[in-house]
Protein backbone atom coordinates (compact mmCIF):
# COMPACT_ATOMS: atom_id res chain seq x y z
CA UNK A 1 19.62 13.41 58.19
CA UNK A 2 17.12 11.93 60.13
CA UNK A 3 14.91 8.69 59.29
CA UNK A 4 11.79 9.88 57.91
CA UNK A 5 13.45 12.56 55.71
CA UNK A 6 14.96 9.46 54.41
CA UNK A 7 12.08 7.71 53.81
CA UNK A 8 10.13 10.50 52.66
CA UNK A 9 13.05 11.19 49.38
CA UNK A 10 12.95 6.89 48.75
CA UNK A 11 9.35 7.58 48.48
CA UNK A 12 9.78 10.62 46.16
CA UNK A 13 12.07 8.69 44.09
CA UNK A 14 9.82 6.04 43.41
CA UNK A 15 6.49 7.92 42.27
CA UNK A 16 9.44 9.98 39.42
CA UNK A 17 9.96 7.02 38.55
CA UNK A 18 6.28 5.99 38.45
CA UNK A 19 5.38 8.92 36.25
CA UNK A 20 8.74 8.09 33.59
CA UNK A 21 7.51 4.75 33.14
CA UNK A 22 3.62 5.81 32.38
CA UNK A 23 4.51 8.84 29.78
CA UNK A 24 4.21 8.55 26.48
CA UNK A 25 4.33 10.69 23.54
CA UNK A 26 2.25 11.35 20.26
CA UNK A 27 4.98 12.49 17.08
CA UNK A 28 3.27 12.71 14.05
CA UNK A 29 4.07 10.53 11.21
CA UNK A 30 3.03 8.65 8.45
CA UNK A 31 1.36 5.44 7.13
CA UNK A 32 2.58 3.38 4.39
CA UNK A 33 2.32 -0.16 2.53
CA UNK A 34 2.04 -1.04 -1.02
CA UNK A 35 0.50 -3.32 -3.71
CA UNK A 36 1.64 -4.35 -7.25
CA UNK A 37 -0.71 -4.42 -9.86
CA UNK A 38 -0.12 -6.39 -13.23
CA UNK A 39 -1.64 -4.65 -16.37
CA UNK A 40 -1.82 -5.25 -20.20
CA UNK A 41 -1.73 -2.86 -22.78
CA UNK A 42 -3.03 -3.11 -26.08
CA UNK A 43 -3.13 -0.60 -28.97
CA UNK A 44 -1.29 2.13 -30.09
CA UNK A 45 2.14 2.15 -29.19
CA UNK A 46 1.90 -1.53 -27.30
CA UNK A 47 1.30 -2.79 -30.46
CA UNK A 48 0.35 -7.04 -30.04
CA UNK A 49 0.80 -6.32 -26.15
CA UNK A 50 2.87 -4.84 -23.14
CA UNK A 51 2.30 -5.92 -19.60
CA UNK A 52 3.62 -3.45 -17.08
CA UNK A 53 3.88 -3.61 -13.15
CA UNK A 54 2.98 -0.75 -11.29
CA UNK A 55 3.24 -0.57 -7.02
CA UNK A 56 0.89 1.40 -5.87
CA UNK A 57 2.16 3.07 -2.79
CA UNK A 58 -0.66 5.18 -0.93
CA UNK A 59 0.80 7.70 2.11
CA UNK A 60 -0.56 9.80 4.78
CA UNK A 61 1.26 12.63 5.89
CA UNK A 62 1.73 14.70 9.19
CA UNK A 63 -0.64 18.05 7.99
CA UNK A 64 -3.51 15.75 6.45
CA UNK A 65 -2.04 15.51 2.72
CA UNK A 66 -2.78 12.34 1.16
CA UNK A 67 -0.72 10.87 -1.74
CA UNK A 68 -0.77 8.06 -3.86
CA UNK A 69 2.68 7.21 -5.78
CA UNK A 70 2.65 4.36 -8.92
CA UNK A 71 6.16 2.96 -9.85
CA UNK A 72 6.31 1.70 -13.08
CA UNK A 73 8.11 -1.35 -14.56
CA UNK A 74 8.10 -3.41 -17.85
CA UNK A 75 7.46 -7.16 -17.38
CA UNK A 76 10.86 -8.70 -16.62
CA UNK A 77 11.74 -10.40 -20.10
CA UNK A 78 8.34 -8.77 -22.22
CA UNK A 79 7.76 -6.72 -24.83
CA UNK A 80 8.12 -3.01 -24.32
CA UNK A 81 6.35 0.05 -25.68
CA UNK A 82 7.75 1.02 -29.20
CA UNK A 83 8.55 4.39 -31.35
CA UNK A 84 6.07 4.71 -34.25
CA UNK A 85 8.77 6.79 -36.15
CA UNK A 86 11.41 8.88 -36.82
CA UNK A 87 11.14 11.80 -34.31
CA UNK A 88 13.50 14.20 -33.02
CA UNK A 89 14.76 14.46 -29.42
CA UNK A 90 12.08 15.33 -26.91
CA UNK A 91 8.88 13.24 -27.69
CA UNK A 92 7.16 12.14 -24.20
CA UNK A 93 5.40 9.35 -22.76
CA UNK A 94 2.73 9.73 -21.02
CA UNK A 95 0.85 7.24 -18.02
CA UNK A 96 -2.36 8.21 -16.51
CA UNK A 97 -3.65 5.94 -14.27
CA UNK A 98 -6.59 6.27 -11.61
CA UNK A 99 -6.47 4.98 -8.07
CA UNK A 100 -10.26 4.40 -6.78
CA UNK A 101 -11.13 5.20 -3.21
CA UNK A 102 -13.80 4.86 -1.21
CA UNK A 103 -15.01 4.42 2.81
CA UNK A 104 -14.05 7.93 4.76
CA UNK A 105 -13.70 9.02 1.47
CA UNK A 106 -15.12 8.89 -1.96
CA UNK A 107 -13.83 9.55 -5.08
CA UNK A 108 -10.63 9.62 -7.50
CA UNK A 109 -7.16 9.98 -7.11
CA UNK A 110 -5.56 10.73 -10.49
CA UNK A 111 -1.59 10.02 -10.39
CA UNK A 112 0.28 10.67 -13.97
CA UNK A 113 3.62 10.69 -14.83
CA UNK A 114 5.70 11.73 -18.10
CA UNK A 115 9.12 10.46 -19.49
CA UNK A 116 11.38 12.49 -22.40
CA UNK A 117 12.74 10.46 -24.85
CA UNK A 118 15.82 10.83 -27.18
CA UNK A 119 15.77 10.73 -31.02
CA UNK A 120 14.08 7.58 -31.91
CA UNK A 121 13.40 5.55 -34.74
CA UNK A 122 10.59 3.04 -35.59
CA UNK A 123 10.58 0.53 -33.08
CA UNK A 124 12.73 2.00 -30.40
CA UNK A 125 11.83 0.98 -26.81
CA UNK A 126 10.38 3.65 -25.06
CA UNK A 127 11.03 4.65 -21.56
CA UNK A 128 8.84 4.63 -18.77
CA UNK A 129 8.53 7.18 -16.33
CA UNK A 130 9.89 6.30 -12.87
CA UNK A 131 6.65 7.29 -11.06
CA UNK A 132 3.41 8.71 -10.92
CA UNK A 133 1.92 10.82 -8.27
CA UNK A 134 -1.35 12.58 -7.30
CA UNK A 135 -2.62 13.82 -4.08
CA UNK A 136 -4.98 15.52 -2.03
CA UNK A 137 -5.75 17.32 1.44
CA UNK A 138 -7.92 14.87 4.10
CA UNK A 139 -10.23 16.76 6.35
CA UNK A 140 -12.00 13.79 8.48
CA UNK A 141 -11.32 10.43 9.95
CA UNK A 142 -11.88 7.38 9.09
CA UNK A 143 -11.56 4.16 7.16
CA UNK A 144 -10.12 4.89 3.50
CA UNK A 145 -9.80 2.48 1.23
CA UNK A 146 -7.38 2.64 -2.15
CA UNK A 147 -7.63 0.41 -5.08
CA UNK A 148 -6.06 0.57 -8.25
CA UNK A 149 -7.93 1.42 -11.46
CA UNK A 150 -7.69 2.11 -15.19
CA UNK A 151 -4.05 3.06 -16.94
CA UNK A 152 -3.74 4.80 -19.96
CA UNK A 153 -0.84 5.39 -22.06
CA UNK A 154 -0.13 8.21 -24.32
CA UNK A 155 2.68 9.21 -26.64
CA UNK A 156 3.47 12.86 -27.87
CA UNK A 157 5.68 13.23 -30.64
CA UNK A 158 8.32 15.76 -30.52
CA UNK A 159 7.82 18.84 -32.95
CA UNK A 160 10.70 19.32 -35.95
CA UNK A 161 12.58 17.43 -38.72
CA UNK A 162 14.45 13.80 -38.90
CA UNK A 163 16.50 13.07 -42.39
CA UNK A 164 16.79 9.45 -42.67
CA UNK A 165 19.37 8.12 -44.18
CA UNK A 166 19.03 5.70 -47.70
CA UNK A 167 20.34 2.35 -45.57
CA UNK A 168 17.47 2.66 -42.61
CA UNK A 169 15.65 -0.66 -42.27
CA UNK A 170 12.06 1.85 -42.36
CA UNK A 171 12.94 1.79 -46.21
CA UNK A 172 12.23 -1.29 -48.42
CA UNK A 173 13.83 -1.78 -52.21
CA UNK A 174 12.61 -4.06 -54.70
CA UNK A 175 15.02 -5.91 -56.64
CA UNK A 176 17.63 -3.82 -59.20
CA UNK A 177 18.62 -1.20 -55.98
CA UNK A 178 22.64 -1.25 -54.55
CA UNK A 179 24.28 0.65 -51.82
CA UNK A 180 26.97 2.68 -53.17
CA UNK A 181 29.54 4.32 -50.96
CA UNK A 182 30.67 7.81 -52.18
CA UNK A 183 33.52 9.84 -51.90
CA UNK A 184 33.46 12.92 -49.79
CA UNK A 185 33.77 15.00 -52.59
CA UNK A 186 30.41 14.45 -53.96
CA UNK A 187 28.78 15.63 -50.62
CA UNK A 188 26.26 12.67 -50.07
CA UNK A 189 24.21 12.33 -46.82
CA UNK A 190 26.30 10.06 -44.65
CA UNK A 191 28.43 9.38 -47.96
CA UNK A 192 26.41 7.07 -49.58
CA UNK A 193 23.28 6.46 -51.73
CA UNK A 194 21.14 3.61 -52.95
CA UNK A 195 21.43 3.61 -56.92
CA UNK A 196 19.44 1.44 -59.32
CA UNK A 197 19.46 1.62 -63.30
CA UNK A 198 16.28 -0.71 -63.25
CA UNK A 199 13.12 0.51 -64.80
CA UNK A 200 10.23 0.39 -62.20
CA UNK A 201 12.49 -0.33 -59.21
CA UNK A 202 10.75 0.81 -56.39
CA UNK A 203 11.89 2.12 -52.91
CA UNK A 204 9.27 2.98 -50.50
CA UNK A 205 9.57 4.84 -47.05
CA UNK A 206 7.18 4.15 -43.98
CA UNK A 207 7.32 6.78 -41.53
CA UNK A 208 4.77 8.88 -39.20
CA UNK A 209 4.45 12.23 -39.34
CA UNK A 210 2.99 15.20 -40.92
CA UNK A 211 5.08 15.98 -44.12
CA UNK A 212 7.55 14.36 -46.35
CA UNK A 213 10.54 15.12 -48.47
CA UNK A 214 12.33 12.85 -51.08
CA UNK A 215 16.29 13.58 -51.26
CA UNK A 216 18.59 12.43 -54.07
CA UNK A 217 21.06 13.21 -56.38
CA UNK A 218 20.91 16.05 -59.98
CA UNK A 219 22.88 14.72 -62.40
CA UNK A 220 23.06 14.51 -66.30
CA UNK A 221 21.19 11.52 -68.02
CA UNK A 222 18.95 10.67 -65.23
CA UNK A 223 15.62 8.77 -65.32
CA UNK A 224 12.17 10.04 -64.56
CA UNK A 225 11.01 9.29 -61.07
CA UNK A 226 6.71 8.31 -60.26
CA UNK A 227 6.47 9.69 -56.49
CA UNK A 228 3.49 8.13 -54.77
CA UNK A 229 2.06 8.80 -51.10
CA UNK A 230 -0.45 6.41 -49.05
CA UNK A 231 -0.77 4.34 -52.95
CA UNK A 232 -1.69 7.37 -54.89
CA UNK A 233 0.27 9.17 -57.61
CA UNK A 234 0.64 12.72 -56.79
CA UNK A 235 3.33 13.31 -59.32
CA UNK A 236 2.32 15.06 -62.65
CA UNK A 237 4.29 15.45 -64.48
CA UNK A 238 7.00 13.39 -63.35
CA UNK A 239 9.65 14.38 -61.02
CA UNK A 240 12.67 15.29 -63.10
CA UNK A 241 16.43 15.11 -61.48
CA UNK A 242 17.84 15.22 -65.13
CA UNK A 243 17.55 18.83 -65.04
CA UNK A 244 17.87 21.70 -62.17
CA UNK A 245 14.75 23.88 -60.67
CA UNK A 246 13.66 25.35 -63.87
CA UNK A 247 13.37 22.91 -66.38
CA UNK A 248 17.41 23.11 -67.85
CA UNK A 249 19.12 19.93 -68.21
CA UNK A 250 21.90 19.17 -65.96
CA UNK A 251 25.46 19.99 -66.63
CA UNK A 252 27.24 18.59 -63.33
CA UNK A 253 26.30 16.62 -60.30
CA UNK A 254 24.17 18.50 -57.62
CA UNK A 255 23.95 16.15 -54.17
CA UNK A 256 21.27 16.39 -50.83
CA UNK A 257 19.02 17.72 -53.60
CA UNK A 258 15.33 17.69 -52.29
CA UNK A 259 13.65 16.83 -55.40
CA UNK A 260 10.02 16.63 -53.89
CA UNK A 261 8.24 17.38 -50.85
CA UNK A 262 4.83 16.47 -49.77
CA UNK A 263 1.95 19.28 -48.70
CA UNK A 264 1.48 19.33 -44.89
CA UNK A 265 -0.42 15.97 -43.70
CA UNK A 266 -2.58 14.75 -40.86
CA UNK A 267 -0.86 13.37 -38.19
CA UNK A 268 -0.22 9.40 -38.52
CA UNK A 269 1.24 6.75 -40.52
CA UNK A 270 2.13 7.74 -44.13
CA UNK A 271 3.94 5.52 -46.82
CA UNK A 272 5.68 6.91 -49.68
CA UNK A 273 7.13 5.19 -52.67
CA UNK A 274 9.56 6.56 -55.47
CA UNK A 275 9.53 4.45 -58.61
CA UNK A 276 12.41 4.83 -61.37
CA UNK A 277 10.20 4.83 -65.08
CA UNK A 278 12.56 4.63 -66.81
CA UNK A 279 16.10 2.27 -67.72
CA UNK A 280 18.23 5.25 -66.40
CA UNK A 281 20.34 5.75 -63.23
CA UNK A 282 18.04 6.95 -60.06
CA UNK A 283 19.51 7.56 -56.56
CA UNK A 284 17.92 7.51 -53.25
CA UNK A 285 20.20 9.54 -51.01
CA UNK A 286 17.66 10.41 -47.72
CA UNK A 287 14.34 11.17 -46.54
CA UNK A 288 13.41 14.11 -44.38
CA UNK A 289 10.50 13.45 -42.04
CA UNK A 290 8.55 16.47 -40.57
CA UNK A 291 6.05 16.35 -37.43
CA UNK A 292 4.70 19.66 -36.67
CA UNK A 293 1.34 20.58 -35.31
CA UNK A 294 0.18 18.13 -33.16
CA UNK A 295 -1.40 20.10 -29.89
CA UNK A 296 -2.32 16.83 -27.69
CA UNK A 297 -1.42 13.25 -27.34
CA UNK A 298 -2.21 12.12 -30.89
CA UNK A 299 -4.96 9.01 -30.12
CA UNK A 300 -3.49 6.75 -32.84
CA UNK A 301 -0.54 6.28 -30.68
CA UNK A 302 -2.58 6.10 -27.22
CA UNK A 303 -2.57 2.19 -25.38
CA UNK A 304 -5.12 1.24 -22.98
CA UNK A 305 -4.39 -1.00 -19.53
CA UNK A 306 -6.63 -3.65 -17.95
CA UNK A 307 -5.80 -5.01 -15.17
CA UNK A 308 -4.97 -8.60 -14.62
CA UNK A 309 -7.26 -10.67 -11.87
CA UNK A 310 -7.65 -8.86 -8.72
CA UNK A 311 -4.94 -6.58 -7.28
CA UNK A 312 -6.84 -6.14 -3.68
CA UNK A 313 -6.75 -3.17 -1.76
CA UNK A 314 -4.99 -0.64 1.09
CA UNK A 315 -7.19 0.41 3.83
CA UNK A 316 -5.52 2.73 6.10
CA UNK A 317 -7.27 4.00 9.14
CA UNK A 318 -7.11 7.36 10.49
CA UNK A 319 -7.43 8.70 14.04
CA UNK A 320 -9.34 11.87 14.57
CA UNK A 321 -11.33 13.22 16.96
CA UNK A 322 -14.99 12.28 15.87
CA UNK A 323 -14.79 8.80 13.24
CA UNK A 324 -17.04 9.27 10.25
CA UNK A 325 -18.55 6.99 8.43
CA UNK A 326 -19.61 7.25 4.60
CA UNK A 327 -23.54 8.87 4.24
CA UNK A 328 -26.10 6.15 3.11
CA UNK A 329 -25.75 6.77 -0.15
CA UNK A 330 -22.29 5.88 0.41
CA UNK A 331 -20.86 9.15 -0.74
CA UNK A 332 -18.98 12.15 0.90
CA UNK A 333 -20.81 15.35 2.53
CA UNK A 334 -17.39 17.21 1.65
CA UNK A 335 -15.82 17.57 -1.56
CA UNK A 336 -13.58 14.32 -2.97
CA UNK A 337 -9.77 14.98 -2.52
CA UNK A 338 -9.28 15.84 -6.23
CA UNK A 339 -11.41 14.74 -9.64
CA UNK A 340 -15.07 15.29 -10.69
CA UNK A 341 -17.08 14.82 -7.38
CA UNK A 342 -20.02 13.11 -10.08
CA UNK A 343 -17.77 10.25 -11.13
CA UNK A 344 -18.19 7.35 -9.05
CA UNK A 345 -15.42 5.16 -7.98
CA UNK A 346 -15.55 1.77 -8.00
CA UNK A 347 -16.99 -0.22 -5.08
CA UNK A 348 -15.09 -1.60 -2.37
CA UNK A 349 -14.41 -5.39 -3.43
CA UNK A 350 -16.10 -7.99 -1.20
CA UNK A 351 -13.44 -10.46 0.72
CA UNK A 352 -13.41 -12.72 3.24
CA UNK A 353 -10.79 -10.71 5.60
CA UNK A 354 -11.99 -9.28 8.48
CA UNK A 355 -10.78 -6.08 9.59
CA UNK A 356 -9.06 -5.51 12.89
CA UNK A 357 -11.20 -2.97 15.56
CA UNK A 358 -11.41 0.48 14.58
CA UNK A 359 -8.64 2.69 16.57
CA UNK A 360 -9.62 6.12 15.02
CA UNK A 361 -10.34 7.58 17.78
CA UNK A 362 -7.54 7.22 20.63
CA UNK A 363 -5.34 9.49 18.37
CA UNK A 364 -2.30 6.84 18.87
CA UNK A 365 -0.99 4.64 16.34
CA UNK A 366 -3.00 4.19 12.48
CA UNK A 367 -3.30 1.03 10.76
CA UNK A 368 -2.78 0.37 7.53
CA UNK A 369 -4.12 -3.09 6.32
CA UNK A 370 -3.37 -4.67 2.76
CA UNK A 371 -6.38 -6.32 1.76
CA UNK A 372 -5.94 -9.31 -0.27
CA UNK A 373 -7.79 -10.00 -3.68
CA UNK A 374 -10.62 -12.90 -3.02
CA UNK A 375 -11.15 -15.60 -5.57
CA UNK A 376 -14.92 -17.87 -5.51
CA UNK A 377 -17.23 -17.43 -2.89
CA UNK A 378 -16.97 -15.28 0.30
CA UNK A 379 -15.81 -18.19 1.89
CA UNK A 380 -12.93 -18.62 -0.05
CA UNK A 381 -9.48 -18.14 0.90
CA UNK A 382 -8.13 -15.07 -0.33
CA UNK A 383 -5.41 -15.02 -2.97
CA UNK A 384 -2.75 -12.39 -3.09
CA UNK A 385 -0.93 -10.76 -5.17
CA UNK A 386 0.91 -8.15 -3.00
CA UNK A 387 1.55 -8.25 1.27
CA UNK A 388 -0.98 -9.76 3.51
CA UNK A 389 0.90 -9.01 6.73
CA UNK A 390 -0.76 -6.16 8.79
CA UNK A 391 1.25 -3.29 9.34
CA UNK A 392 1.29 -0.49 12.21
CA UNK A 393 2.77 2.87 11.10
CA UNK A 394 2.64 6.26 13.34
CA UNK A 395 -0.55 8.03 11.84
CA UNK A 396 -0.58 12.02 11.37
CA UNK A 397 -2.34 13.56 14.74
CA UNK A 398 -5.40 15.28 14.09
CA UNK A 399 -6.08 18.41 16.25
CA UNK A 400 -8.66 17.67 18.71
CA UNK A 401 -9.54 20.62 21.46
CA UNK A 402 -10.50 19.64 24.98
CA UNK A 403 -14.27 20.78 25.80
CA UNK A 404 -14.29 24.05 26.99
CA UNK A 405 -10.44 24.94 26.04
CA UNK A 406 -8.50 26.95 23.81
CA UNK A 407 -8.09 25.56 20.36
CA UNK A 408 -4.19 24.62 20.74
CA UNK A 409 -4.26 21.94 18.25
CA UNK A 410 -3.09 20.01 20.79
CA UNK A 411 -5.21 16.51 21.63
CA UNK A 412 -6.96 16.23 25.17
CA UNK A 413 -5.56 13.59 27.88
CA UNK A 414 -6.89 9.71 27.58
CA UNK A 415 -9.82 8.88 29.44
CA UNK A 416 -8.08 5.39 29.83
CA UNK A 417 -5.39 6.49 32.23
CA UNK A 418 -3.44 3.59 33.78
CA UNK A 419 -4.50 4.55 37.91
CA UNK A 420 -3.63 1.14 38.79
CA UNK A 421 0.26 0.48 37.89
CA UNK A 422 1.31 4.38 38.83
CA UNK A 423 -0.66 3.46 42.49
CA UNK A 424 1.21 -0.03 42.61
CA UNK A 425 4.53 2.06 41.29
CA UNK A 426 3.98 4.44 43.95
CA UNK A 427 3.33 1.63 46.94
CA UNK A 428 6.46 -0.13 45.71
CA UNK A 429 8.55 3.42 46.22
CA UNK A 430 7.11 3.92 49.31
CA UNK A 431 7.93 0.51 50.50
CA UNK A 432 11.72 0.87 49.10
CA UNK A 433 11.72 3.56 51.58
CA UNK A 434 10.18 1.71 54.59
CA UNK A 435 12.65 -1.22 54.04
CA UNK A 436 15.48 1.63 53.71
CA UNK A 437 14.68 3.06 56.80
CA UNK A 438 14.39 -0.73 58.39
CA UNK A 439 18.05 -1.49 57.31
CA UNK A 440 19.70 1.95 58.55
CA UNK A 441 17.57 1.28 61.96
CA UNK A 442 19.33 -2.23 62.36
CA UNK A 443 22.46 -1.05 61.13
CA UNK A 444 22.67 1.63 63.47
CA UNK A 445 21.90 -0.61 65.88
CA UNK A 446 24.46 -2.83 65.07
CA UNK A 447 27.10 0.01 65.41
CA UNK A 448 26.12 0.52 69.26
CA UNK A 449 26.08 -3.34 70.20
């Protein structure tokens, strides 16, 4: 092989390797950080107060879908959300929360999320749902900024019937009552009954629902019972477990008797009281509970969420082929990602951060920044309740179409090629095969001497 053809493949070599070192690719991807936001909740089913945590987690996804993901949390050693009743399996609670955004983009993301709950009973914790989740398609580029907003918190009651039992702490006995366990024989709820021979001893049942039954015993010699609902006598005449359905006294022992049920009620808190009138024997045995007919999330149950201090922000940039900016009145031409395009989200909070230049338009990596709350004057130094680091994350590529080409989705070269290292890369192969060809000359030479 002679010299040159020598030198001319050490010079090939190095301008391959000059063009490995200089490619680089563009693989779609995603952008990601998060914040936590601390709320309280008052009302309803928080009662004298819940706080919850919720990270918001905002994403951007290869085919321009943009998400927003809450996970919820109870305060580490706080109070939790509570049952107002008795209620069969399959009540649900309900968070709706709203995620603000502005910049590229203005208007509401709405992420909600809903968790069944077993039978409960007054008081019960409730669970939270693991997440919530809303999203929407993005059709420009830009700056967009996410911020978390109001929570709500609903709770629908499951539909059907709950008997609770005579020994439930919902129930409260004045003095005179007794717990009596009963033989199996006599067929009592649970096998036992509260039993009082006390004239005006009182038991009284708080519960929530929409109808009511009282559930005893039928027996000979039995007192005269005064059944009241919500402090108001309803019974007249009096209810009479001396004697059977139609009037005749007793002649043996009838148990799980429902001796008197309520008309249907409006949804809510109820209280109902049976008082014995007389020095006889009277037996509690149960209560059965009815909810029926409730079509939404009643609003005596519902909690509302402020937030505590200033969560900050996300502001995740996103590369496209002609950056937009907001109109002057600081709205969208195109429609808002999801919500009423006439509400208006909150403004984007003043800090004293900067933000780093504006990449949009290269098509290479996004940037997602966490902006910190800001506490005083502008001048202040921000306080934070979430990350603070800057973070880099492969954005989704936006389809950009070379002037003049076919529309391939695929995006045109960079202007900003790097002439200078592949000419030094190529200079540097070429001298690899000068010197080659120096060191095979004097080693040939070497072979003659």
């Amino acid at each position: 092989m002679s010299r040159w053809r020598m030198a001319l493949i050490a010079l090939s070599v190095g301008v391959a390797t000059s063009a490995a070192l200089v490619a680089t690719s563009s693989i779609p991807g995603q952008a990601e950080a998060s914040l936590v936001a601390n709320y309280t909740c008052t009302g309803g089913i928080a009662g004298a107060g819940v706080d919850l945590e919720a990270r918001m987690t905002p994403q951007i996804e290869a085919g321009g879908l943009m998400s927003v993901r809450w996970d919820m949390s109870y305060k580490t050693g706080g109070r939790q959300f509570g049952s107002p009743g008795f209620f069969p399996p399959g009540s649900s609670l309900d968070l709706d929360g709203t995620v603000d955004i502005s910049g590229a983009w203005n208007g509401r993301l709405l992420p909600r999320g809903s968790k069944d709950q077993p039978e409960l009973v007054p008081g019960e914790y409730l669970e939270l749902p693991e997440g919530l989740s809303d999203q929407g398609s993005i059709k420009r580029s830009g700056k967009i900024r996410f911020k978390p907003g109001a929570l709500v918190v609903r709770f629908t009651p499951a539909e059907g019937e709950v008997t609770v039992n005579n020994h439930r702490p919902a129930i409260t006995y004045s003095p005179g009552w007794s717990l009596e366990h009963t033989e199996e024989e006599y067929g009592d709820h649970l096998y036992d009954v509260h039993k009082t021979s006390t004239q005006n001893a009182k038991a009284a049942l708080d519960f929530t629902g929409t109808k009511v039954a009282y559930i005893g015993r039928r027996a000979p010699g039995l007192g005269a019972i005064q059944v009241k609902l919500d402090g108001k006598s309803i019974t007249d005449p009096l209810v009479e477990p001396g004697k059977d359905r139609s009037g005749t006294p007793m002649t043996g022992t009838e148990s799980q008797e429902v001796l008197w049920e309520s008309p249907q009620l409006a949804y809510g808190p109820h209280t109902l009281e049976v008082i014995n009138t007389e020095a006889k024997d009277a037996y509690v045995d149960a209560f059965k509970v009815t909810i029926s007919d409730v079509p939404e999330p009643p609003t005596y149950n519902e909690a509302t969420c402020t937030l505590q201090g200033d969560p900050g922000a996300i502001d995740i940039n996103i590369p496209g082929s002609t950056p937009t900016s907001p109109t002057p009145s600081g709205t969208s031409t195109d429609d808002p990602p999801t919500g009423d395009p006439s509400e208006t989200p909150s403004s984007m909070p003043t800090t004293s951060n900067t933000t780093p230049d504006d990449r949009s338009g290269d098509g290479g990596l996004g940037r997602v920044i966490v902006v910190p709350s800001a506490t005083g004057t502008a001048s202040a130094t921000p306080k934070t309740t979430g990350p603070t680091a800057t973070k880099y994350y492969k954005a989704p590529q936006v389809a950009r179409t070379p002037k003049g080409g076919v529309d391939t989705g695929e995006a045109p070269e960079r202007e900003d090629r790097p002439y200078g290292l592949m000419a030094a890369l190529v200079m540097s192969g070429a001298g690899g095969g000068l010197l080659l060809r120096r060191r095979r000359a004097a080693h040939a030479g070497g072979v003659h001497r």
